[in-house]
Structures are given as C-alpha cells and as structure tokens.
Protein backbone atom coordinates (compact mmCIF):
# COMPACT_ATOMS: atom_id res chain seq x y z
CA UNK A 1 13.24 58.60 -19.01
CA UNK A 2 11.29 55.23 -20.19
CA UNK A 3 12.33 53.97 -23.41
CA UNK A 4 10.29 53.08 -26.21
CA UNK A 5 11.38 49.12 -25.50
CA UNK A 6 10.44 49.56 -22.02
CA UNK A 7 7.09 51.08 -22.59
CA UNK A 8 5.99 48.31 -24.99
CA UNK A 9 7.11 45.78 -22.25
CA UNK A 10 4.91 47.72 -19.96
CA UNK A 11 1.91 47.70 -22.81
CA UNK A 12 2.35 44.00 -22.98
CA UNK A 13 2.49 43.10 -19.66
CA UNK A 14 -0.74 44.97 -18.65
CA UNK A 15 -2.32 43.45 -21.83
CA UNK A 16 -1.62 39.92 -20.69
CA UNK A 17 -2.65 40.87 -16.88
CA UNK A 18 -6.56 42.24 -18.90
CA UNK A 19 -7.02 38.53 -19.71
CA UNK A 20 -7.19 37.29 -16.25
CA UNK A 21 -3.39 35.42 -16.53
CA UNK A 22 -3.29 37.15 -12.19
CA UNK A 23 -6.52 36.79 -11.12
CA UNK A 24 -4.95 35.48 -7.30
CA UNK A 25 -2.63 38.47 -7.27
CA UNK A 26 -3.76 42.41 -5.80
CA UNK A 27 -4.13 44.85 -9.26
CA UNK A 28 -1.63 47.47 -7.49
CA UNK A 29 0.97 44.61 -7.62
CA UNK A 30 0.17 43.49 -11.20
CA UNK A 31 0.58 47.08 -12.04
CA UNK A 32 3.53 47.72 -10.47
CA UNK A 33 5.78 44.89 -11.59
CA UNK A 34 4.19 45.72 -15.40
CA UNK A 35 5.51 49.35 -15.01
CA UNK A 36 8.84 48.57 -13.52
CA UNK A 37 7.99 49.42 -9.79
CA UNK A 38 9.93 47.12 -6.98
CA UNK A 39 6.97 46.07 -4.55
CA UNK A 40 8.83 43.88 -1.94
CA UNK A 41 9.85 45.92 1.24
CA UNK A 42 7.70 48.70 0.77
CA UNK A 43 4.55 50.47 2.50
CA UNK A 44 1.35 50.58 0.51
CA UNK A 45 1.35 54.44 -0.08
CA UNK A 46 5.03 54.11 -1.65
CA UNK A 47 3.89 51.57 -3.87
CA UNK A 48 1.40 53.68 -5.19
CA UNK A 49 2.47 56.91 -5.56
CA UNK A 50 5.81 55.09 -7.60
CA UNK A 51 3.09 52.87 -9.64
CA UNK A 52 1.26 56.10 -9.96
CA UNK A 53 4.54 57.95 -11.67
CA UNK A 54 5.53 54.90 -13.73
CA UNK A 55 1.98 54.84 -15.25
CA UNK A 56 2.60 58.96 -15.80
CA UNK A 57 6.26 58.45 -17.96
CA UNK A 58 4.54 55.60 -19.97
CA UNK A 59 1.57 58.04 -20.92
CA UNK A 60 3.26 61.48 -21.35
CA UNK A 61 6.21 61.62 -23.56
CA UNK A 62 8.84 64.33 -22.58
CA UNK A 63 9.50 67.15 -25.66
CA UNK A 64 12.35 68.93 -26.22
CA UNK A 65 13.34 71.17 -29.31
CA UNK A 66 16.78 71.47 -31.46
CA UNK A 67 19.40 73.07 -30.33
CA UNK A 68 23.15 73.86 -31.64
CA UNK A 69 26.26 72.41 -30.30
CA UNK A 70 29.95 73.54 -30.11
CA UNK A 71 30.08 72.43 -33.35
CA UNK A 72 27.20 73.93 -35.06
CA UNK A 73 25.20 70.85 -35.41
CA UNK A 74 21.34 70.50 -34.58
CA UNK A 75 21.07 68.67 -31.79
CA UNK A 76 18.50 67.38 -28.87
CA UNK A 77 18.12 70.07 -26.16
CA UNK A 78 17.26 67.35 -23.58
CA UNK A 79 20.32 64.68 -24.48
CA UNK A 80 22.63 66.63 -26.84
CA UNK A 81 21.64 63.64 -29.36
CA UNK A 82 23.15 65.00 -32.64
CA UNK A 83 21.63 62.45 -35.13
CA UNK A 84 21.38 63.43 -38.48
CA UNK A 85 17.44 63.09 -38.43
CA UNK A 86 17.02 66.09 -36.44
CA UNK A 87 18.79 68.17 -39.09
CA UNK A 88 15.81 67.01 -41.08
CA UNK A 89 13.02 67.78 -39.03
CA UNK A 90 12.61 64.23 -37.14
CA UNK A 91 9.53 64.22 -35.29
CA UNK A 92 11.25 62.12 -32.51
CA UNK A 93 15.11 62.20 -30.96
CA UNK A 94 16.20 58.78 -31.67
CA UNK A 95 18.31 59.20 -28.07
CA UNK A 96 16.24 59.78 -25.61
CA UNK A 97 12.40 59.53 -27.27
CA UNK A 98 11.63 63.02 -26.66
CA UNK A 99 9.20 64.36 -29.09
CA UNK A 100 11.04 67.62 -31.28
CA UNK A 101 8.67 70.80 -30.40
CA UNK A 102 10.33 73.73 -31.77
C-alpha cells in the first residue's frame, strides 16, 4: 500500500517532469521512476502494465472500516491499527492510509 510520503514524492516528481526538466528522456520512463517502477532489465509491456498499477495506488485510496480487537478496542480492519483516532470517528487510519467507510 503507497504511503501518503510516497505519493507526494510521486506528485512532485511528475510535477517537476510537466516543466520540461526530461525532455531527452521517453514519458513511460519519466513515469515510471516518478511512481516507483524499476525500468532497467525489463520488456516494454512489463514496464507498463507496473507504471500502469503504480499510477492506480497513487489515485485510488484503499478503505477499510473499524473493527474490534481481542481487547475490545476499535481498530483498522485492513492493519489492526488501534489508534485512538478511530475511536473518534477519524476519517483516515493513521497506519496504513486507508480511508474509514463504515
């Protein structure tokens, strides 16, 4: 799961690549190293279709909704996170980013 450090690494990467700063280097490649996706070694297709699932994490945030643990405390379905800011109706688990749907 992509962090929330990792996606504004991402942001800013592909930001700085919009002002021209790789105008000598293919866009797949640009976009690739920006989302975290190891080029060297690999066929064109596998480049893409990793690029193409980087760019899908960054976009679409995973949800989960609270559970209970063993010891009766709300916690994150997806990460057993029990912060105290999902007792309280957090919007976000500060663990693992997902966003609280239920």
């Amino acid at each position: 799961m992509i962090s929330d450090e990792e996606r504004r690494r991402a942001v800013a990467e592909l930001r700085e690549a919009s002002t021209g700063a790789y105008r000598h280097v293919d866009a797949l490649d640009v976009i690739a190293g920006s989302v975290g996706v190891e080029v060297g070694g690999k066929f064109g297709h596998e480049v893409e279709n990793e690029t193409y699932a980087a760019l899908a994490d960054l976009i679409d945030r995973p949800t989960t909704h609270i559970d209970v643990n063993e010891h009766g405390r709300a916690c994150c379905a997806n990460c057993g996170c029990d912060d105290w800011c999902l007792a309280d109706r957090s919007r976000y688990c500060p663990n693992c980013g997902a966003e609280v749907v239920g």
